[in-house]
C-alpha atoms as a PDB file:
ATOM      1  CA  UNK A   1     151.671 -36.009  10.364  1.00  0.00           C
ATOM      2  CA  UNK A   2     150.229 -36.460  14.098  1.00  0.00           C
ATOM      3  CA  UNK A   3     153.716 -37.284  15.214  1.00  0.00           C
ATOM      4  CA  UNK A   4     154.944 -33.605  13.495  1.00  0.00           C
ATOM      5  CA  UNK A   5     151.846 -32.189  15.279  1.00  0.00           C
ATOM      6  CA  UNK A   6     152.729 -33.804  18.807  1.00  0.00           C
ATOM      7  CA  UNK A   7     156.361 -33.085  18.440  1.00  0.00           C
ATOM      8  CA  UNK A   8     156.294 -28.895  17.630  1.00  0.00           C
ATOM      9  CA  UNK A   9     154.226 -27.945  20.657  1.00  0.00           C
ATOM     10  CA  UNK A  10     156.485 -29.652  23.024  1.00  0.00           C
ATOM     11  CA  UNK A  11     159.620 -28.589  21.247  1.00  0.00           C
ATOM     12  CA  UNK A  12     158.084 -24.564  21.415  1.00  0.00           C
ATOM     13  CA  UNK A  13     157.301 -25.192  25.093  1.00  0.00           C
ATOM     14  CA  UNK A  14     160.610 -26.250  25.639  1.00  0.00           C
ATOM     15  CA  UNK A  15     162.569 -23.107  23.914  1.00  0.00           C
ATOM     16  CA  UNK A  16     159.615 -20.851  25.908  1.00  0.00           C
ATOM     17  CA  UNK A  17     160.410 -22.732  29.584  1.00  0.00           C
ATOM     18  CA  UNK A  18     164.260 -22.489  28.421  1.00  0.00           C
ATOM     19  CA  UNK A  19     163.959 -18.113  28.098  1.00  0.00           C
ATOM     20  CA  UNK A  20     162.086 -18.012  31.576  1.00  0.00           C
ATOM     21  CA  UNK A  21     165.069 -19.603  32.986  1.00  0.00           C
ATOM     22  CA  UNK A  22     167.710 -17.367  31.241  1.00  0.00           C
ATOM     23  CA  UNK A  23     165.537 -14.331  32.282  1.00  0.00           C
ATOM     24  CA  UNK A  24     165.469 -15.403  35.992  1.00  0.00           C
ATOM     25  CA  UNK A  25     169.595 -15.392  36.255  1.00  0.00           C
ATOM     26  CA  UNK A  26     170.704 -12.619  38.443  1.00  0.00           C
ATOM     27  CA  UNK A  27     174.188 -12.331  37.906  1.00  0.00           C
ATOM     28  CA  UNK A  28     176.019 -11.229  41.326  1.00  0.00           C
ATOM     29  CA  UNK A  29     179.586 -10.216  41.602  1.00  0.00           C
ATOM     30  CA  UNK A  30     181.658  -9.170  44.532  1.00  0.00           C
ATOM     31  CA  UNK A  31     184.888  -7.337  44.900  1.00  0.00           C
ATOM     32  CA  UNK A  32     186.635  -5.548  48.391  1.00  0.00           C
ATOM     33  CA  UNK A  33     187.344  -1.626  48.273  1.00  0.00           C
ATOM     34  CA  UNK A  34     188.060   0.145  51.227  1.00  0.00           C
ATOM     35  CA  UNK A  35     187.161  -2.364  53.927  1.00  0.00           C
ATOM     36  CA  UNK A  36     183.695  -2.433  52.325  1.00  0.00           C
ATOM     37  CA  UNK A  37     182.193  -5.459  50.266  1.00  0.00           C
ATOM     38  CA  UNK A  38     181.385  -4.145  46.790  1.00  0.00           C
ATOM     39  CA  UNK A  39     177.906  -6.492  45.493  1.00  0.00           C
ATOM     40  CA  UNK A  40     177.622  -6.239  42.151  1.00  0.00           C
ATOM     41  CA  UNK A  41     173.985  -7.717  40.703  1.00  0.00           C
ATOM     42  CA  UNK A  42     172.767  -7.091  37.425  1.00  0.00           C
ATOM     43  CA  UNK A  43     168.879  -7.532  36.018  1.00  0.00           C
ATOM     44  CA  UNK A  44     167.797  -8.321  32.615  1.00  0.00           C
ATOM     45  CA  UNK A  45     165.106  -6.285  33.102  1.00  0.00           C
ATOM     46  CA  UNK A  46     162.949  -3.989  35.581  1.00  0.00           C
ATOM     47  CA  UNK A  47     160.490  -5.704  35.938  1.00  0.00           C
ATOM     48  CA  UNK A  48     163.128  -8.658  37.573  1.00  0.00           C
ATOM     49  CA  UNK A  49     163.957  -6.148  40.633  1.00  0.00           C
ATOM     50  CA  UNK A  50     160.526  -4.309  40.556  1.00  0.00           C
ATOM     51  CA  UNK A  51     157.058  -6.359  40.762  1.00  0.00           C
ATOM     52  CA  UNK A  52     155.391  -5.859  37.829  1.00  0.00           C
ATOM     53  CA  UNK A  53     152.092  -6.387  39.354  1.00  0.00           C
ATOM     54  CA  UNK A  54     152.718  -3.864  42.193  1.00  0.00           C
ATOM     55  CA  UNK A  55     150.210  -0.689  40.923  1.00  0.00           C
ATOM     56  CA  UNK A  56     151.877   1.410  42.988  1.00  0.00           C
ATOM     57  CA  UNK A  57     153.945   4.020  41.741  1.00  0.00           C
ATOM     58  CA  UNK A  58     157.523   4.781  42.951  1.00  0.00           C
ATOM     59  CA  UNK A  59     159.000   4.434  45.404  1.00  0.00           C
ATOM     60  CA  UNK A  60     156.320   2.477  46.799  1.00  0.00           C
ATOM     61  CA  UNK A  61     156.714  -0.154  44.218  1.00  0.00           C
ATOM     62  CA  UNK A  62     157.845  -3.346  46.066  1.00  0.00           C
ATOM     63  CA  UNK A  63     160.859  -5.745  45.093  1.00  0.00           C
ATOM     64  CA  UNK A  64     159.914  -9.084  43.452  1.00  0.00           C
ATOM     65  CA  UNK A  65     161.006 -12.095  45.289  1.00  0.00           C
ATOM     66  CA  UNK A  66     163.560 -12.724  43.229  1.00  0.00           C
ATOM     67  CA  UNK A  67     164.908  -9.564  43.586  1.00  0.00           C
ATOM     68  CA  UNK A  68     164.568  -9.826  47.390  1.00  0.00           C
ATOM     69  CA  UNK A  69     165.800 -13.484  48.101  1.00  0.00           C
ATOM     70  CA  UNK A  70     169.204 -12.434  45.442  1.00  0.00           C
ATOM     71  CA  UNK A  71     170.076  -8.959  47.449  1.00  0.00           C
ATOM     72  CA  UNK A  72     169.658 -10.688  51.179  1.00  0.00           C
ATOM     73  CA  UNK A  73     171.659 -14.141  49.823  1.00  0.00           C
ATOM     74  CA  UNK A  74     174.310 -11.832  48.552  1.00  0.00           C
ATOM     75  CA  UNK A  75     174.845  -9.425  50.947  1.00  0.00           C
ATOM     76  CA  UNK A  76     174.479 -12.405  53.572  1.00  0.00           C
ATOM     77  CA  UNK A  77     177.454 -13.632  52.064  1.00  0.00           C
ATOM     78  CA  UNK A  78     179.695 -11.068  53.488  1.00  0.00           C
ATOM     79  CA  UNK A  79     180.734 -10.625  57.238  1.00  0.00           C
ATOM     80  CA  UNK A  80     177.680  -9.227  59.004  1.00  0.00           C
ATOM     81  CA  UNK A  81     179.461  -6.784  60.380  1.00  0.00           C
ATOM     82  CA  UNK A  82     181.024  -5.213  57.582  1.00  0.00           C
ATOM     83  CA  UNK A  83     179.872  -2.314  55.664  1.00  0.00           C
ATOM     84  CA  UNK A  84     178.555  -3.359  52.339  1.00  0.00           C
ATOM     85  CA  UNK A  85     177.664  -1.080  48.900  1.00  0.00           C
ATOM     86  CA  UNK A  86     175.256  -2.234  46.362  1.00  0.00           C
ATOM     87  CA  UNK A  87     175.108  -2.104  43.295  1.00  0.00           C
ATOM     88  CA  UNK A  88     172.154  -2.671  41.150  1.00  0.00           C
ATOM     89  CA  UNK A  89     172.267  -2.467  37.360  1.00  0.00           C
ATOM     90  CA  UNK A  90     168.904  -2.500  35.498  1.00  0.00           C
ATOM     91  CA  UNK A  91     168.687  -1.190  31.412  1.00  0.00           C
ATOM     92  CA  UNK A  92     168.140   1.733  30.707  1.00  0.00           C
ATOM     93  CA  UNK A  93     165.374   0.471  28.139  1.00  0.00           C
ATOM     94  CA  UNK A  94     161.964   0.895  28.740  1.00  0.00           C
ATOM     95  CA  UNK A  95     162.858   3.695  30.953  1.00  0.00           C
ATOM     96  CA  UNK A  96     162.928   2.467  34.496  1.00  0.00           C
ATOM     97  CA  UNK A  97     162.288   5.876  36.339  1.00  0.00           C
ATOM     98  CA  UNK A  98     164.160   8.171  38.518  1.00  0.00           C
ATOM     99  CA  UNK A  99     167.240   6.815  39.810  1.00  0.00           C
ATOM    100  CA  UNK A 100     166.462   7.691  43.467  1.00  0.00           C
ATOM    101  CA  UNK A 101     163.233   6.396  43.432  1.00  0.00           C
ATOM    102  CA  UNK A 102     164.586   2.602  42.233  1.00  0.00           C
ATOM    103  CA  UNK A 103     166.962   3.211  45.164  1.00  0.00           C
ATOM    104  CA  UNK A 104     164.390   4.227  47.862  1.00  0.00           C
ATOM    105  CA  UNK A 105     161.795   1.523  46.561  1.00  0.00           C
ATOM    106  CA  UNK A 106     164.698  -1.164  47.452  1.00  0.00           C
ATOM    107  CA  UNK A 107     164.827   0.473  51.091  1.00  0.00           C
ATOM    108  CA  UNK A 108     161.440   0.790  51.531  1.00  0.00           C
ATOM    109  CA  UNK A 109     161.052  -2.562  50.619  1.00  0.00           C
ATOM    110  CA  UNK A 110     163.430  -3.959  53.161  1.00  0.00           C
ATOM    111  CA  UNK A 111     161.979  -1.646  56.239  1.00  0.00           C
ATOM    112  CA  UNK A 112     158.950  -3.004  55.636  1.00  0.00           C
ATOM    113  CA  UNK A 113     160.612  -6.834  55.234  1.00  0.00           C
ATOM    114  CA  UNK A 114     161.996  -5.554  58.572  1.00  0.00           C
ATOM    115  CA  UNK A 115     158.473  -4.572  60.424  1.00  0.00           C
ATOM    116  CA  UNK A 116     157.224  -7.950  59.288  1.00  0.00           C
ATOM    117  CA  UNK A 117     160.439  -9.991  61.152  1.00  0.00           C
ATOM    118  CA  UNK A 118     160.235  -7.748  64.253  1.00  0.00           C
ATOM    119  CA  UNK A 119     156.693  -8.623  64.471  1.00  0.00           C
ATOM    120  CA  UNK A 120     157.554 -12.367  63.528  1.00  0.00           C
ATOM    121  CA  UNK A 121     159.885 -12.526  66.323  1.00  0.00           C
ATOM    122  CA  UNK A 122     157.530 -10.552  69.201  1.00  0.00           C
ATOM    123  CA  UNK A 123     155.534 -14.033  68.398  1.00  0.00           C
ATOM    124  CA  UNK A 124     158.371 -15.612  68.379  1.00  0.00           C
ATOM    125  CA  UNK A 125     159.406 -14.905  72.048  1.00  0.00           C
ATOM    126  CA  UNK A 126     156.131 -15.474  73.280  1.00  0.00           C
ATOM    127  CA  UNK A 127     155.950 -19.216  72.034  1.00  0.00           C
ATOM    128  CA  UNK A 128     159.758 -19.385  73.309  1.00  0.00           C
ATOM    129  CA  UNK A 129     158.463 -18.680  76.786  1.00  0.00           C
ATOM    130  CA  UNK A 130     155.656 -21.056  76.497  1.00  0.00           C
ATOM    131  CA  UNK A 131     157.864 -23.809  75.591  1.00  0.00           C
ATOM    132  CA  UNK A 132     160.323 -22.510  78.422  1.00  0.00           C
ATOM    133  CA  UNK A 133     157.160 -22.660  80.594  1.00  0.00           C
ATOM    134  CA  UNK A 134     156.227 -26.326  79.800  1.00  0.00           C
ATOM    135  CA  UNK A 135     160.271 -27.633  79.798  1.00  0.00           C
ATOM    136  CA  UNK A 136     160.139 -26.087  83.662  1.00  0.00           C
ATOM    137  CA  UNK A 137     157.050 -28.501  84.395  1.00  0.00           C
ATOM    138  CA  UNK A 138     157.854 -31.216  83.124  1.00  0.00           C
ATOM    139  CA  UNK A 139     160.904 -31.376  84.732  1.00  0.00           C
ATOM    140  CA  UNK A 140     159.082 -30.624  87.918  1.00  0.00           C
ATOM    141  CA  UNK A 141     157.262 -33.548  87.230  1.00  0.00           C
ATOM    142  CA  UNK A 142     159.915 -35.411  86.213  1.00  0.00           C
ATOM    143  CA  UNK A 143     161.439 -34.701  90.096  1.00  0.00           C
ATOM    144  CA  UNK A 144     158.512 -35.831  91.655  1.00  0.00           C
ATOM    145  CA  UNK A 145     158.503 -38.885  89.569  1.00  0.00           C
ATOM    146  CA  UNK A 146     161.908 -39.759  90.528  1.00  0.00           C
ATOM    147  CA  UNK A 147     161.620 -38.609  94.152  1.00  0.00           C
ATOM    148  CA  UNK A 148     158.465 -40.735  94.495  1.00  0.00           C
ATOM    149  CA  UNK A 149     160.163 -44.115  92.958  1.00  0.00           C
ATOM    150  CA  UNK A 150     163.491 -43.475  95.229  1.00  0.00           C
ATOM    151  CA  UNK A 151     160.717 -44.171  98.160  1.00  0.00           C
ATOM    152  CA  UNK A 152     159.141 -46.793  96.442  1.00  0.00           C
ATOM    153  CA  UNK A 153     161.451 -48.898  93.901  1.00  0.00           C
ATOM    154  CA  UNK A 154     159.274 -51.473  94.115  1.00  0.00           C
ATOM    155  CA  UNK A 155     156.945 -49.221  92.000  1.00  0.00           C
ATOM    156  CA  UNK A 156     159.329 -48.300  90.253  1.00  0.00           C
ATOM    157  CA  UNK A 157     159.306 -51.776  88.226  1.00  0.00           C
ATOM    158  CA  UNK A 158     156.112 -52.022  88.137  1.00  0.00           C
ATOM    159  CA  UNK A 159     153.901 -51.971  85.120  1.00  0.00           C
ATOM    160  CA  UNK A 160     152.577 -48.519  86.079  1.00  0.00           C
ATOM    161  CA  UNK A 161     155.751 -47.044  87.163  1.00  0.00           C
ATOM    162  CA  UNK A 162     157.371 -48.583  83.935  1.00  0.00           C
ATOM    163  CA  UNK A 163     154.722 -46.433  81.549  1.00  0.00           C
ATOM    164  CA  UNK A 164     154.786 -43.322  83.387  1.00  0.00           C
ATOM    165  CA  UNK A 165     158.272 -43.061  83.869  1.00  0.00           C
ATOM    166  CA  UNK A 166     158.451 -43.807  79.450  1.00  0.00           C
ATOM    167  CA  UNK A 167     155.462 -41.338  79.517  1.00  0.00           C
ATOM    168  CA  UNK A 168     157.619 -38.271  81.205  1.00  0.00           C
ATOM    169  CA  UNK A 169     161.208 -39.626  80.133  1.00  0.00           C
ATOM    170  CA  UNK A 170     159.280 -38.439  76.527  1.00  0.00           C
ATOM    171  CA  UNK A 171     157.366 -35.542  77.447  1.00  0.00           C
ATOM    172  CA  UNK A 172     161.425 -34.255  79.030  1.00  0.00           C
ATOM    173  CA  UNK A 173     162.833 -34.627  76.000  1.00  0.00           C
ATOM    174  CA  UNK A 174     160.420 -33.402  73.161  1.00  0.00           C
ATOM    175  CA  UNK A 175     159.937 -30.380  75.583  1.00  0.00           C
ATOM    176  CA  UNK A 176     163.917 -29.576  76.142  1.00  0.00           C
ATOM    177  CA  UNK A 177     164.553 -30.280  72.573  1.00  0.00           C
ATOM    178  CA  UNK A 178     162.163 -27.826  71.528  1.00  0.00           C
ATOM    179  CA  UNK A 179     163.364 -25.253  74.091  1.00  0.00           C
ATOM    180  CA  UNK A 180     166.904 -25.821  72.924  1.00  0.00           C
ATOM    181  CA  UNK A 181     165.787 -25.327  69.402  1.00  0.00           C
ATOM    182  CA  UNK A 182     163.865 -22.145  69.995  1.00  0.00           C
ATOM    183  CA  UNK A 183     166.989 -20.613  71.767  1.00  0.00           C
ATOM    184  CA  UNK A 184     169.896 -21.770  70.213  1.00  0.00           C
ATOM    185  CA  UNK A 185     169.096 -22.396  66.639  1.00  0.00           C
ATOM    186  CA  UNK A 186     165.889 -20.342  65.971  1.00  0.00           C
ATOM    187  CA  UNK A 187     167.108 -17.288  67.878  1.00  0.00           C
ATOM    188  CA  UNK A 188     169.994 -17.202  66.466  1.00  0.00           C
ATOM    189  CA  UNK A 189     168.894 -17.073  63.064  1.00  0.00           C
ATOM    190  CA  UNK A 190     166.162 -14.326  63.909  1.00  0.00           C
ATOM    191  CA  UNK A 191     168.799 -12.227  65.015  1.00  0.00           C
ATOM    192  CA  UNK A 192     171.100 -12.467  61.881  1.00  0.00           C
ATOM    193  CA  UNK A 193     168.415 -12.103  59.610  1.00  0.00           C
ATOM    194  CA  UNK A 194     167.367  -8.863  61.505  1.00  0.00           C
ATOM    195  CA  UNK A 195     171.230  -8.138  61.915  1.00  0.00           C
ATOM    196  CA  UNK A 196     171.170  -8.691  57.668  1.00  0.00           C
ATOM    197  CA  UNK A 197     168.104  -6.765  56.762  1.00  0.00           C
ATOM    198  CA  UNK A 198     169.808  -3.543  58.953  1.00  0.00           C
ATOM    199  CA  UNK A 199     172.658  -4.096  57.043  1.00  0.00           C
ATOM    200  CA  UNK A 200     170.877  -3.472  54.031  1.00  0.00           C
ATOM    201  CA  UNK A 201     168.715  -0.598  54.746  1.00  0.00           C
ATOM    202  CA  UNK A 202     171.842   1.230  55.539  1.00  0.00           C
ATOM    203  CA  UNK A 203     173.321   0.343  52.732  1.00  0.00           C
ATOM    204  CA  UNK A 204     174.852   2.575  50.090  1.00  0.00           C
ATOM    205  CA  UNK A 205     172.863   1.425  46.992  1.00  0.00           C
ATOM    206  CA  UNK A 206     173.822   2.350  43.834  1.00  0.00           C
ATOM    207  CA  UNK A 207     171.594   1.937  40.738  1.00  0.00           C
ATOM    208  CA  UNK A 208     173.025   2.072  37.225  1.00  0.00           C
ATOM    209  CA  UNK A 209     171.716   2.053  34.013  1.00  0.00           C
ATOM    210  CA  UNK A 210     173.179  -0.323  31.603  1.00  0.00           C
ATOM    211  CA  UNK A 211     172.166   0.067  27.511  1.00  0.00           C
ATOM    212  CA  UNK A 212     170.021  -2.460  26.700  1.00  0.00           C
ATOM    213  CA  UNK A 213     171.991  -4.151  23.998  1.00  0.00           C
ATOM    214  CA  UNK A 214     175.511  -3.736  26.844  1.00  0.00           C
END
């Protein structure tokens, strides 16, 4: 009997975690028409594109993160630069609202997704020129280092000249490392993901209601 007891509750959590999961699949198609990339995604419900807890009434509502991270994967998946349409089924059951409203809630959404990155990356290129700053002097320092040993290579070898030449050989590295990061790598991906979230505000969305039981 306490095994039978033990054993149900586990075995009901398991079907219950099991549904969450189905209900969190987005399926996402894609197909080409016109020099366009067709993206297909389809919700079990509404309240998997629009946030549930979001009081706000269309189209104000905002996406869920689901919703959010599955429409910028997918349309990321494409060429940038290539117009893209998308297509978002939801049922039709519990009425979802006005067409056009689902469809300016997703844009609304991603302008505002948009104001946050721009004002991510005005941050972002102010601690890219402080890290430009600091590369510039250290390797100022770094000069003076070497200039100062070529006078004085006895120094050089010494136990102080050892340390401080570790010291800024470290300090050069971390420092144009960083810089390289923040404009090669970091900027690049700000200005995709600004490039992406464009792409989808001018989007041509289409919703469509799907029966329930389709």
């Amino acid at each position: 009997m306490y095994r039978t007891k033990k054993y149900l509750p586990q075995c009901r959590y398991e079907i219950i975690y099991q549904q969450e999961i189905d209900m969190k699949v987005i399926d996402a198609t894609y197909r080409q028409e016109n020099d366009r990339t067709i993206v297909n995604l389809r919700f079990k419900t509404k309240d998997q594109l629009l946030d549930p807890d979001d009081p706000s009434p269309l189209p104000q509502k905002e996406l869920t993160q689901e919703a959010e991270d599955a429409i910028l994967n997918n349309a990321f998946a494409g060429r940038l630069t290539k117009p893209i349409t998308l297509e978002i089924q939801i049922p039709d059951v519990p009425d979802p609202g006005p067409v056009m409203d689902i469809t300016e809630a997703i844009r609304r959404h991603f302008r505002y997704v948009l104001t946050e990155h721009k004002r991510d990356t005005a941050i972002f290129i102010r601690e890219r020129r402080t890290a430009l700053a600091f590369t510039v002097f250290n390797i100022l320092i770094a000069l003076l280092y070497v200039g100062y040993a070529y006078q004085h290579e006895e120094w050089m070898t010494s136990n102080a000249g050892i340390i401080i030449g570790g010291i800024i050989l470290i300090m050069n590295w971390a420092t144009i490392w960083d810089t390289y990061e923040y404009f090669i790598f970091d900027g690049r991906e700000k200005s995709q993901r600004k490039k992406l979230l464009n792409k989808i505000i001018n989007a041509e969305i289409n919703v469509i209601l799907y029966p329930k039981n389709g």
